[in-house]
C-alpha atoms as a PDB file:
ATOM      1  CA  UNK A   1     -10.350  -4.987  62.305  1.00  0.00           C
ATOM      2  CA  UNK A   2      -8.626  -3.311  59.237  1.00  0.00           C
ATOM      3  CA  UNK A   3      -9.243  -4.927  56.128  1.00  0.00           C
ATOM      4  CA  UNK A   4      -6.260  -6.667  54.195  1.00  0.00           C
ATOM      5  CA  UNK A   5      -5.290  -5.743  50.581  1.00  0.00           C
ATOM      6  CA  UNK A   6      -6.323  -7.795  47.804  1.00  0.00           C
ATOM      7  CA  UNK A   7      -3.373  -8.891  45.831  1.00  0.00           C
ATOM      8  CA  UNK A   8      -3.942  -7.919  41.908  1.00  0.00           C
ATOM      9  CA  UNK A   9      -4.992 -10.144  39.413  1.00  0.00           C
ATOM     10  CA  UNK A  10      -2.063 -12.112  37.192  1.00  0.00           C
ATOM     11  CA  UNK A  11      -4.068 -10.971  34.120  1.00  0.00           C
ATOM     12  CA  UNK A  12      -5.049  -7.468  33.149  1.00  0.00           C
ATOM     13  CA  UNK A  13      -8.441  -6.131  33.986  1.00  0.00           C
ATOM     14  CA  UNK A  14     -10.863  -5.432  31.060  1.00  0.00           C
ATOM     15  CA  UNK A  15      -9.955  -1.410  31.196  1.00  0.00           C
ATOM     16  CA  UNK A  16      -7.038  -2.106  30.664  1.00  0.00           C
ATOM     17  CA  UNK A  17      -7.200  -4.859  27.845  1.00  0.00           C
ATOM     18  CA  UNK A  18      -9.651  -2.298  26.012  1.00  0.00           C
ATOM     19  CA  UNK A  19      -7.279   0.819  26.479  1.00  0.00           C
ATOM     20  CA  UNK A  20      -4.193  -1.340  24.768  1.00  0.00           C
ATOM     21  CA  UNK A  21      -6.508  -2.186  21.995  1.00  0.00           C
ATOM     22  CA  UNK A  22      -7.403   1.560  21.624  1.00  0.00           C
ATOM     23  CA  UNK A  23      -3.553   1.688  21.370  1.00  0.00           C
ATOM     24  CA  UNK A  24      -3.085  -0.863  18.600  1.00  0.00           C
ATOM     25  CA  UNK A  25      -5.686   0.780  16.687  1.00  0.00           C
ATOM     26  CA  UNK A  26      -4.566   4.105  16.690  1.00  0.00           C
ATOM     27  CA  UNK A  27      -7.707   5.773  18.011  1.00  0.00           C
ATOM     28  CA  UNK A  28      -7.012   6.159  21.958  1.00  0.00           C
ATOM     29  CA  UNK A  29      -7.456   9.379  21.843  1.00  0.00           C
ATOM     30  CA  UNK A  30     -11.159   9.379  20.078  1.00  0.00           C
ATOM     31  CA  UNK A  31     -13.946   7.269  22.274  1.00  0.00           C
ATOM     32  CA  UNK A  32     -15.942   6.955  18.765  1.00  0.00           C
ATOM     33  CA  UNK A  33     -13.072   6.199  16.520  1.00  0.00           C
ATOM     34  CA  UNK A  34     -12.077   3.318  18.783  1.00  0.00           C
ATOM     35  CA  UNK A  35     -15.987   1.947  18.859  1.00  0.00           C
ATOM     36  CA  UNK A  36     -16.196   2.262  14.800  1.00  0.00           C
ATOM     37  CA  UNK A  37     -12.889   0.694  14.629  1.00  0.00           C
ATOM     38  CA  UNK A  38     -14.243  -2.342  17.604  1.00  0.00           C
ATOM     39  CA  UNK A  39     -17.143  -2.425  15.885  1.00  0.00           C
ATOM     40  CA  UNK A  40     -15.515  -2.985  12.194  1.00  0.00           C
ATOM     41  CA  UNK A  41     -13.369  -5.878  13.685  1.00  0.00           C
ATOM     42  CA  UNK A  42     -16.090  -7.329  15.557  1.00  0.00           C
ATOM     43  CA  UNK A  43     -17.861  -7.825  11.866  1.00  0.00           C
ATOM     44  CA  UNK A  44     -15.243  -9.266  10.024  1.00  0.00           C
ATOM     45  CA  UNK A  45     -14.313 -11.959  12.931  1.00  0.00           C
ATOM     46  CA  UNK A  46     -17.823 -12.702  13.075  1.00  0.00           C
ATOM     47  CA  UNK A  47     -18.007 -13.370   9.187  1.00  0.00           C
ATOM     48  CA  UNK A  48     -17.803 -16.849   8.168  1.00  0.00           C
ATOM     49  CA  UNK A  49     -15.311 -18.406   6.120  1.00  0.00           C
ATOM     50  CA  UNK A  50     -16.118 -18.476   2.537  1.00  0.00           C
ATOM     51  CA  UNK A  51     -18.864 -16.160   2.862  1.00  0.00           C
ATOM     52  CA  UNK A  52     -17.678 -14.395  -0.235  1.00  0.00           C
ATOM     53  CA  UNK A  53     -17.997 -17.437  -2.263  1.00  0.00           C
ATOM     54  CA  UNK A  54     -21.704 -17.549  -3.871  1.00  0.00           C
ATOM     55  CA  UNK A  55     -22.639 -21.209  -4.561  1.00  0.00           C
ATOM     56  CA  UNK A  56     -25.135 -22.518  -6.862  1.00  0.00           C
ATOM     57  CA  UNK A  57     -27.212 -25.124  -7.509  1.00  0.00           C
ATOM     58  CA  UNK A  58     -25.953 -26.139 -11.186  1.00  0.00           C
END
């Protein structure tokens, strides 16, 4: 019995969603500029909001 096609995905695959970043960033054509560039990202998202604000205890 020959096996039917799977019809593609509505949403882009992970490759792909990684390979437009590379684009946006500028770096596509470097695999470690891209992961310094993911990486820098990745650190300020995961900073939290007013973490530059040093509080005291009067």
């Amino acid at each position: 019995m020959p096996k039917t096609p799977r019809p593609e995905p509505s949403e882009p695959k992970q490759v792909d969603k990684f390979r437009d970043l590379a684009r946006q960033l500028e770096c596509d054509a470097d695999e470690k500029a891209f992961e310094e560039k993911v990486k820098t990202v990745a650190k300020a998202l995961q900073k939290p909001e007013g973490a530059d604000v040093k509080t005291g205890n009067g």
